[in-house]
Protein backbone atom coordinates (compact mmCIF):
# COMPACT_ATOMS: atom_id res chain seq x y z
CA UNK A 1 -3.95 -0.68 -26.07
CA UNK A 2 -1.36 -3.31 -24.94
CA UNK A 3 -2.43 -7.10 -26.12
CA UNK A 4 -0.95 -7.56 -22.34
CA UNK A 5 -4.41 -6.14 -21.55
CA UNK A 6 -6.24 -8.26 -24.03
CA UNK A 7 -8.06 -5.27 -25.63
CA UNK A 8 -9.52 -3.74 -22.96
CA UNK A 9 -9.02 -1.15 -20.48
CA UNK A 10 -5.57 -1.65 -18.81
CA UNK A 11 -6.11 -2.51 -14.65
CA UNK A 12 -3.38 -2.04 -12.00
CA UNK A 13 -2.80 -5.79 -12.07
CA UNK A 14 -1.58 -5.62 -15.80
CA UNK A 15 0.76 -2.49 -14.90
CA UNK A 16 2.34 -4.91 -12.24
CA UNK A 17 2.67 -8.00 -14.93
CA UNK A 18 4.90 -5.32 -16.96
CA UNK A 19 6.49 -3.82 -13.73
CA UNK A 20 7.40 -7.38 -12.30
CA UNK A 21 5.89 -6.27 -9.16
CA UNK A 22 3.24 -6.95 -7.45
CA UNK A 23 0.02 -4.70 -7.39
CA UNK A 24 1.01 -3.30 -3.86
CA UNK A 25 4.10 -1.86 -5.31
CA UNK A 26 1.99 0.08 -8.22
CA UNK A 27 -0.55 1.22 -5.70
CA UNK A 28 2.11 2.31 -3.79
CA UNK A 29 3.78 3.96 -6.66
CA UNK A 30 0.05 5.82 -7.71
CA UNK A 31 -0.26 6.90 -3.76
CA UNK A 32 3.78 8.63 -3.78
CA UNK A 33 4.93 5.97 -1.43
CA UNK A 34 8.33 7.26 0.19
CA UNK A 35 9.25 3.55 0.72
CA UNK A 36 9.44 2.87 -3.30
CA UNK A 37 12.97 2.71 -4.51
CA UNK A 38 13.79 5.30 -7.82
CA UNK A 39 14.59 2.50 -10.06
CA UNK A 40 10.91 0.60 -8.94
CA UNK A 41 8.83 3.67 -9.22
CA UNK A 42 10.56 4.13 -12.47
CA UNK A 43 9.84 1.02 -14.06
CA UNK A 44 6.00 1.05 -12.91
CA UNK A 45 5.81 4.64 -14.50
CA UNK A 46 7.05 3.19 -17.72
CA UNK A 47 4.61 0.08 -17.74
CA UNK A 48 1.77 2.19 -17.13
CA UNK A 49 2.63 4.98 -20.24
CA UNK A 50 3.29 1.69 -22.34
CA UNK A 51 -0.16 0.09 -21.12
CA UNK A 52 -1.58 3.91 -21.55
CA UNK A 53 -2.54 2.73 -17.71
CA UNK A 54 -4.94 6.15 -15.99
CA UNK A 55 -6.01 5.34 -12.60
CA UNK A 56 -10.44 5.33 -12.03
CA UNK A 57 -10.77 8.41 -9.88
CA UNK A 58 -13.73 7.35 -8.07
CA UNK A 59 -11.86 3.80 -7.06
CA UNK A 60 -8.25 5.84 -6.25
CA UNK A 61 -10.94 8.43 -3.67
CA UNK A 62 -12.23 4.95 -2.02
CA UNK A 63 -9.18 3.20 -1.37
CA UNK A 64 -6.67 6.20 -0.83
CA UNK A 65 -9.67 8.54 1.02
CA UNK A 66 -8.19 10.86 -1.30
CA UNK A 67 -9.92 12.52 -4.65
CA UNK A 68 -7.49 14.87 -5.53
CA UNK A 69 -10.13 17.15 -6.45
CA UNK A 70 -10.39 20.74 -5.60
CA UNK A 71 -14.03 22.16 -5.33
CA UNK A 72 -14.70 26.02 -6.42
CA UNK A 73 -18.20 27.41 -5.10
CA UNK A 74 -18.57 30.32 -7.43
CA UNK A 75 -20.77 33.31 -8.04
CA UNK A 76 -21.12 36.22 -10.33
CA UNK A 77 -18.21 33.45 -12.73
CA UNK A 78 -18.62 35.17 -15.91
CA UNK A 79 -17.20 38.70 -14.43
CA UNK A 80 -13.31 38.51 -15.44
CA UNK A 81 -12.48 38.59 -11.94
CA UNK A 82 -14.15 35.56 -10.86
CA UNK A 83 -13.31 33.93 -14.03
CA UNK A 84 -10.09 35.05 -14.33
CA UNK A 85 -9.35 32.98 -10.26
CA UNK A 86 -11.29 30.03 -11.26
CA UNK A 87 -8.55 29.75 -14.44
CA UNK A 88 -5.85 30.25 -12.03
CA UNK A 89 -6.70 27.92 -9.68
CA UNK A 90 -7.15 25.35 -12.41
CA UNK A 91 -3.91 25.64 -13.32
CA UNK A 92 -1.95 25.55 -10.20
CA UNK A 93 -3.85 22.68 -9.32
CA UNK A 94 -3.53 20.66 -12.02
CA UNK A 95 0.28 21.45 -11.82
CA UNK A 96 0.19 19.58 -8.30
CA UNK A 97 -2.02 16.80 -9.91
CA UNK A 98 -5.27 17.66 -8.70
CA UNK A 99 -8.11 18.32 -10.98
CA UNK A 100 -11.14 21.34 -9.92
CA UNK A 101 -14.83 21.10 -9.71
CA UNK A 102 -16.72 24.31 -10.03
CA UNK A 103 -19.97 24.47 -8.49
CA UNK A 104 -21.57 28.19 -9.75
CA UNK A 105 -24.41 29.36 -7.12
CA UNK A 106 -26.84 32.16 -7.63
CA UNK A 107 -26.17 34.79 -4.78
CA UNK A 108 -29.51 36.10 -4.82
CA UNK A 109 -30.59 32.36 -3.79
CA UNK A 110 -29.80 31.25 -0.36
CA UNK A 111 -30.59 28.22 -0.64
CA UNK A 112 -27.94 27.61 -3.19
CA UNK A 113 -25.20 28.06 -1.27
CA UNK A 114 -26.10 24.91 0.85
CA UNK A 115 -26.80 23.25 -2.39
CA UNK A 116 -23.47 23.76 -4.23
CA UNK A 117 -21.84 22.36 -0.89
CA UNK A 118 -23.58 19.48 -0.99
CA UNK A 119 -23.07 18.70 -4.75
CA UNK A 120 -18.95 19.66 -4.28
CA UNK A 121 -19.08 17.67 -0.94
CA UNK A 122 -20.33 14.31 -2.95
CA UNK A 123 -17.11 14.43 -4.99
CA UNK A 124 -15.27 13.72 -1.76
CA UNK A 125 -13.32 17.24 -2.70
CA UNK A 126 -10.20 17.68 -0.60
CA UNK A 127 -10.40 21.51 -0.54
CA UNK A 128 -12.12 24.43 -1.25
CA UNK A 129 -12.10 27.87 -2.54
CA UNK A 130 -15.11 30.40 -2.51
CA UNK A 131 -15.39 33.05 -5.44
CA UNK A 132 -18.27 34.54 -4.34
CA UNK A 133 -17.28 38.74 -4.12
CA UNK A 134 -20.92 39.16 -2.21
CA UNK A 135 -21.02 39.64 1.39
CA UNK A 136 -24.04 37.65 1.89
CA UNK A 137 -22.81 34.72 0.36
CA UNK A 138 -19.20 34.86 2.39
CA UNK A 139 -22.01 35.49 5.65
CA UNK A 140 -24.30 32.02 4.29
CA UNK A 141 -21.15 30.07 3.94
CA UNK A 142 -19.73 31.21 7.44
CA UNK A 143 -22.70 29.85 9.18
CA UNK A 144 -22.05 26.34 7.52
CA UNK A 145 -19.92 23.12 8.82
CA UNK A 146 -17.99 22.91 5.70
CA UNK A 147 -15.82 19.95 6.58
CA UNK A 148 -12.99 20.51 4.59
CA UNK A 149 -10.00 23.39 4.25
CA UNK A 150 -11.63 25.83 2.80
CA UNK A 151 -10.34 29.59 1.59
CA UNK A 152 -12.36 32.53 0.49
CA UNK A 153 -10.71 34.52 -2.16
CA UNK A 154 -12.14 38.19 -1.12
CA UNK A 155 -10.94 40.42 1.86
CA UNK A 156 -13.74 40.70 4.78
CA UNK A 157 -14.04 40.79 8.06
CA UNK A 158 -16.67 37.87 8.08
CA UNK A 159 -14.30 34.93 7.69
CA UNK A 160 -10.98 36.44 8.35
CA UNK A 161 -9.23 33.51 9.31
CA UNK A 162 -9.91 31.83 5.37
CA UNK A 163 -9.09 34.88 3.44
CA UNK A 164 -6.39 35.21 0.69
CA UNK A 165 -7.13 38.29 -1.29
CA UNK A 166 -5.81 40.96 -3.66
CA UNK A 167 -5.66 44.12 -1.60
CA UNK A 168 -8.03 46.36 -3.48
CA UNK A 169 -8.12 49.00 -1.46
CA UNK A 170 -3.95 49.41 -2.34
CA UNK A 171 -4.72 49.11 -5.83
CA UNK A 172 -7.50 51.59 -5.99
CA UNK A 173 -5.11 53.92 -3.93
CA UNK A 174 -2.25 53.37 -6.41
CA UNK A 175 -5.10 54.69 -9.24
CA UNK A 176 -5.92 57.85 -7.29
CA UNK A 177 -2.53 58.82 -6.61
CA UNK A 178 -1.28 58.53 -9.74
CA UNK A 179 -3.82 61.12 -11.21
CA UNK A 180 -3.66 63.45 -8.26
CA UNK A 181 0.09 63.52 -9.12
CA UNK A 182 -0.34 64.10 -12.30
CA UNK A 183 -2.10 67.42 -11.07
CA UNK A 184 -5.58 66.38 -10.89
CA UNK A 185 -7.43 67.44 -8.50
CA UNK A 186 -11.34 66.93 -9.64
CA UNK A 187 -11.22 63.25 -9.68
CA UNK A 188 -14.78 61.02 -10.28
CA UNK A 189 -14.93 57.74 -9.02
CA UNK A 190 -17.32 55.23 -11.13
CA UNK A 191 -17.31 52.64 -8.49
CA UNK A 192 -19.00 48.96 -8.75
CA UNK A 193 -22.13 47.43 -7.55
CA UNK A 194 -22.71 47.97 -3.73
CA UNK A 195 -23.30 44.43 -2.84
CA UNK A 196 -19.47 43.69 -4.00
CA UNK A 197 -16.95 43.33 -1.90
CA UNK A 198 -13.97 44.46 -4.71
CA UNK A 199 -16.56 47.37 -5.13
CA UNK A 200 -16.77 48.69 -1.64
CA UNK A 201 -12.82 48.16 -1.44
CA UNK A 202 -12.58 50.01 -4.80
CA UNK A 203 -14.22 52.69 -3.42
CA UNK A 204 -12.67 53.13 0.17
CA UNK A 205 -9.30 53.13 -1.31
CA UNK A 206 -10.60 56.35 -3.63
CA UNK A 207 -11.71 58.01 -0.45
CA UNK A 208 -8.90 56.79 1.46
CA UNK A 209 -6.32 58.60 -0.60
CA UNK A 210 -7.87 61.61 -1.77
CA UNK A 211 -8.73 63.13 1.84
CA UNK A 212 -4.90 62.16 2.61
CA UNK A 213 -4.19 64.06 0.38
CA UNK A 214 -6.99 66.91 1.34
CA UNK A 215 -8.85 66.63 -1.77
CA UNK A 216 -12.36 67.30 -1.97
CA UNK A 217 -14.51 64.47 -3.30
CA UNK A 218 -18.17 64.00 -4.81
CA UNK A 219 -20.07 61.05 -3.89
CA UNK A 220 -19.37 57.77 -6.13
CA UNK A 221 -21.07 56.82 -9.17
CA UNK A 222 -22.64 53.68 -8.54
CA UNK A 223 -22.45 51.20 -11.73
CA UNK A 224 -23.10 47.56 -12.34
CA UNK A 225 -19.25 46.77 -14.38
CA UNK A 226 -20.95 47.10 -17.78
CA UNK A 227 -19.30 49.27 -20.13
CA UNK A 228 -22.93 50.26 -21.42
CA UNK A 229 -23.39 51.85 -17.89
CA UNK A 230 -19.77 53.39 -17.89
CA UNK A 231 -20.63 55.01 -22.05
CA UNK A 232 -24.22 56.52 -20.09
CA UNK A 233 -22.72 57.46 -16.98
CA UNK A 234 -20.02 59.31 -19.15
CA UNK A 235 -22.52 61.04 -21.53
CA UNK A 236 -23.90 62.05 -18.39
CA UNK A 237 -21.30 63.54 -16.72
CA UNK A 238 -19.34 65.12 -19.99
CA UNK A 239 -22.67 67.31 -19.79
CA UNK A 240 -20.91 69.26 -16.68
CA UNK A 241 -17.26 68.78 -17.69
CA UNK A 242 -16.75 69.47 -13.38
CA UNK A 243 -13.66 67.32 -13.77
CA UNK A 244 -10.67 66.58 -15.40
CA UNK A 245 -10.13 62.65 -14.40
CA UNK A 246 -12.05 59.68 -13.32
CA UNK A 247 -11.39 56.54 -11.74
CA UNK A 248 -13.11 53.49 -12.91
CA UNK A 249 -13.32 50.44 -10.56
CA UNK A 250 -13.27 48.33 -13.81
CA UNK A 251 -11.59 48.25 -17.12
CA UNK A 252 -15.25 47.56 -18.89
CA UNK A 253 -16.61 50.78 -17.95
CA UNK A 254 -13.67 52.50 -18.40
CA UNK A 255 -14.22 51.68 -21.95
CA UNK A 256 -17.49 52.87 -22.10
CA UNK A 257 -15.54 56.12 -20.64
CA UNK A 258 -13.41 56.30 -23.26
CA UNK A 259 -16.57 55.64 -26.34
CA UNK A 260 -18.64 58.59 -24.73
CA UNK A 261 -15.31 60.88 -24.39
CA UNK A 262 -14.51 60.11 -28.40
CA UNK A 263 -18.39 60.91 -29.08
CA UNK A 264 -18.54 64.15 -27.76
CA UNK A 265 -15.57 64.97 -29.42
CA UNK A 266 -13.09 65.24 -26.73
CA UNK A 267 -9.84 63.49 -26.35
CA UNK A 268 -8.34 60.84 -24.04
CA UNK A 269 -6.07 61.88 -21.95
CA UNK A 270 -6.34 65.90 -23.30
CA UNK A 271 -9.35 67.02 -22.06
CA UNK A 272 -10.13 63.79 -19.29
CA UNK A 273 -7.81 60.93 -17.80
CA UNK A 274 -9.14 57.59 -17.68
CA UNK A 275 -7.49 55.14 -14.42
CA UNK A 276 -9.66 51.94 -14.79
CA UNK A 277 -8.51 48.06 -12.69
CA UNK A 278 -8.39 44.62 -13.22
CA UNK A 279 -5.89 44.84 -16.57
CA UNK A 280 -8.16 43.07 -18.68
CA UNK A 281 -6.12 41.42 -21.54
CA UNK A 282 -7.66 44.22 -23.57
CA UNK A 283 -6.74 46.82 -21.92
CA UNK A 284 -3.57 47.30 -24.00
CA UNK A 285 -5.18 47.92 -26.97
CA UNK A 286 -8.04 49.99 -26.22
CA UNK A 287 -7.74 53.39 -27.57
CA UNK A 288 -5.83 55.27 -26.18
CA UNK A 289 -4.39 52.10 -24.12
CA UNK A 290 -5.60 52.13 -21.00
CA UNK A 291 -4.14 52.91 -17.54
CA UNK A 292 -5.14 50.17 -15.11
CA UNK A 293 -4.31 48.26 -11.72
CA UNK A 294 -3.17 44.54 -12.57
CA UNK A 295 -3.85 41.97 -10.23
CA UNK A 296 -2.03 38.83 -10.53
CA UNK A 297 -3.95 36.21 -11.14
CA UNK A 298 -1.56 33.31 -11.40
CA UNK A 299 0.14 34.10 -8.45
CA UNK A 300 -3.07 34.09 -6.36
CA UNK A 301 -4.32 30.89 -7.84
CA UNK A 302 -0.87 29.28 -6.77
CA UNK A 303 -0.81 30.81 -3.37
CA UNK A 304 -4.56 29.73 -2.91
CA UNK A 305 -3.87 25.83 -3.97
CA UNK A 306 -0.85 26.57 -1.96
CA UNK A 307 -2.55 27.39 1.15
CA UNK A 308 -5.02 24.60 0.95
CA UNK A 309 -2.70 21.72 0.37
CA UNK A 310 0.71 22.61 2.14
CA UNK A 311 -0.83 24.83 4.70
CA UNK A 312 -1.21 28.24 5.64
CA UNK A 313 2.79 28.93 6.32
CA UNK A 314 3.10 28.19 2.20
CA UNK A 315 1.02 30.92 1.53
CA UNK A 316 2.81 33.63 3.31
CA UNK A 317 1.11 36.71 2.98
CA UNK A 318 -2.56 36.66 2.69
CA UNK A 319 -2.98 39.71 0.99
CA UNK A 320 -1.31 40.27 -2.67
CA UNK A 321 -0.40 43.83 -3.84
CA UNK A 322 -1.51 45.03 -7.20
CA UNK A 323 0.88 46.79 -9.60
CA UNK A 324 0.00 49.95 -11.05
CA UNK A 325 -0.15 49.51 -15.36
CA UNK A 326 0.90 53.26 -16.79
CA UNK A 327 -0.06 53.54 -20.74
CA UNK A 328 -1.55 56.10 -22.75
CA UNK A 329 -5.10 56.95 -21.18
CA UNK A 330 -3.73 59.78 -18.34
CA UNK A 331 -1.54 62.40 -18.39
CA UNK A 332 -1.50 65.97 -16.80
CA UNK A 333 -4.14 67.63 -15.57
CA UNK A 334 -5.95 70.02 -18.03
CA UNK A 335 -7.83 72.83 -16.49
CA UNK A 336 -11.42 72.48 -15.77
């Protein structure tokens, strides 16, 4: 610490000593002032890295009516989806200066929805973003007076007008095609949880493309994105050997796939091809390496601060398409 600041914490007043301006001019400085000269704006930036100078947050939100804090409401965080955006939108945010509070909710609880609100609401946030892939959540929050620009990262009718989403029903459509052009033609979908949006998305995309493409289809395997359920629901299946490919609406139980394929002593992609989504950064080195839909991550975290900062015109599209990740796990069609 500077002796300017006699030992203690450095205070705007001591920034402007070093400046030679007065405290105005560094307030002005902190708030992006257009009225500051370059040469000004430079020499208060260099007084407050000598003074190691960091502005109180709580003081800055009172005076400026401005936190620069983006809240998160999030449920179901530990999935790598969920996770995976909340990273993101760190990231892009802090690259714009603004820092992220997550609140995580319980989607079972209704009450909590209210709740996290109320908790990100105290921290005078300037923005939000739900992560919550339930419907009933995105229908809770709907029916609330949030207060603030808000966005929900999942694609659903229910709050159209707040949506930016990746469009899973392209990616899941990208999966199904590639197999059935690969020659497949008995195709199992292992699809998600029914209460999840990606899940129901997931699924309609399967359905979508294989009657466009006049396919018959069994009904979906409903699983909970655990690759224990994916290794049981293979075991299960490899017990009729009906089909030569399956779809899996994650990459975690697409690796359970791929452990009950090797233990009953078939091969992947041989005997069964293995499509999973998400592009988990495992996903490359599972064996064989797996053939996945990626979505981009980054890019929706930076559209999503984006949209709640610049605008909606930033944003552009509101729906991102997923890219289709080829590697080892399909190839053509064996016969049934």
């Amino acid at each position: 610490m500077s002796d300017d600041a006699g030992g203690r914490r450095a205070s705007i007043r001591d920034v402007a000593r070093r400046a030679d301006v007065s405290h105005q001019t560094v307030s002005r400085v902190l708030n992006d002032h257009p009225s500051i000269r370059p040469e000004t704006r430079d020499r208060v930036l260099a007084a407050m890295q000598e003074l190691s100078y960091s502005p109180n947050p709580a003081a800055r939100a009172l005076v400026t009516s401005r936190s620069r804090t983006i809240g998160i409401l999030a449920a179901s965080s530990t999935q790598y989806g969920p996770a995976s955006s909340i990273a993101a939108i760190e990231a892009a945010a802090q690259a714009r200066g603004y820092w992220v509070s997550t609140a995580n909710i319980d989607p079972t609880d209704p009450q909590s929805i209210p709740d996290g609100l109320s908790y990100l609401m105290a921290q005078s946030v300037e923005g939000l973003v739900v992560i919550a892939p339930q419907v009933r959540v995105i229908r809770a929050l709907a029916a609330q007076a949030v207060g603030v620009p808000y966005v929900t990262l999942q694609s659903t009718d229910v709050d159209a007008g707040h949506t930016l989403a990746v469009d899973q029903i392209a990616g899941a459509r990208l999966a199904t095609r590639h197999l059935i052009e690969l020659g497949h033609r008995s195709i199992y979908h292992l699809a998600g949880p029914q209460d999840w949006m990606e899940a129901e998305s997931r699924m309609r995309g399967f359905l979508e493309e294989m009657s466009a493409w006049d396919i018959a289809t069994t009904a979906p395997i409903l699983g909970d994105w655990t690759a224990d359920f994916g290794y049981y629901a293979g075991r299960e299946l490899l017990g009729y050997r009906d089909f030569t490919a399956i779809f899996s609406s994650n990459d975690q139980m697409a690796l359970g796939l791929l452990h009950a394929i090797r233990d009953e002593g078939l091969d992947c992609p041989r005997d069964v091809s293995i499509v999973g989504f998400d592009d988990i950064p495992e996903a490359g080195h599972f064996w064989p390496p797996l053939t996945t839909v990626r979505q981009d991550f980054a890019e929706l975290g930076r559209r999503c601060v984006e949209l709640l900062l610049d605008g909606s015109a930033a944003a552009a599209a509101p729906v991102l398409t997923p890219d289709l990740i080829v590697r080892s796990s399909t190839a053509r069609a064996a016969s049934v």
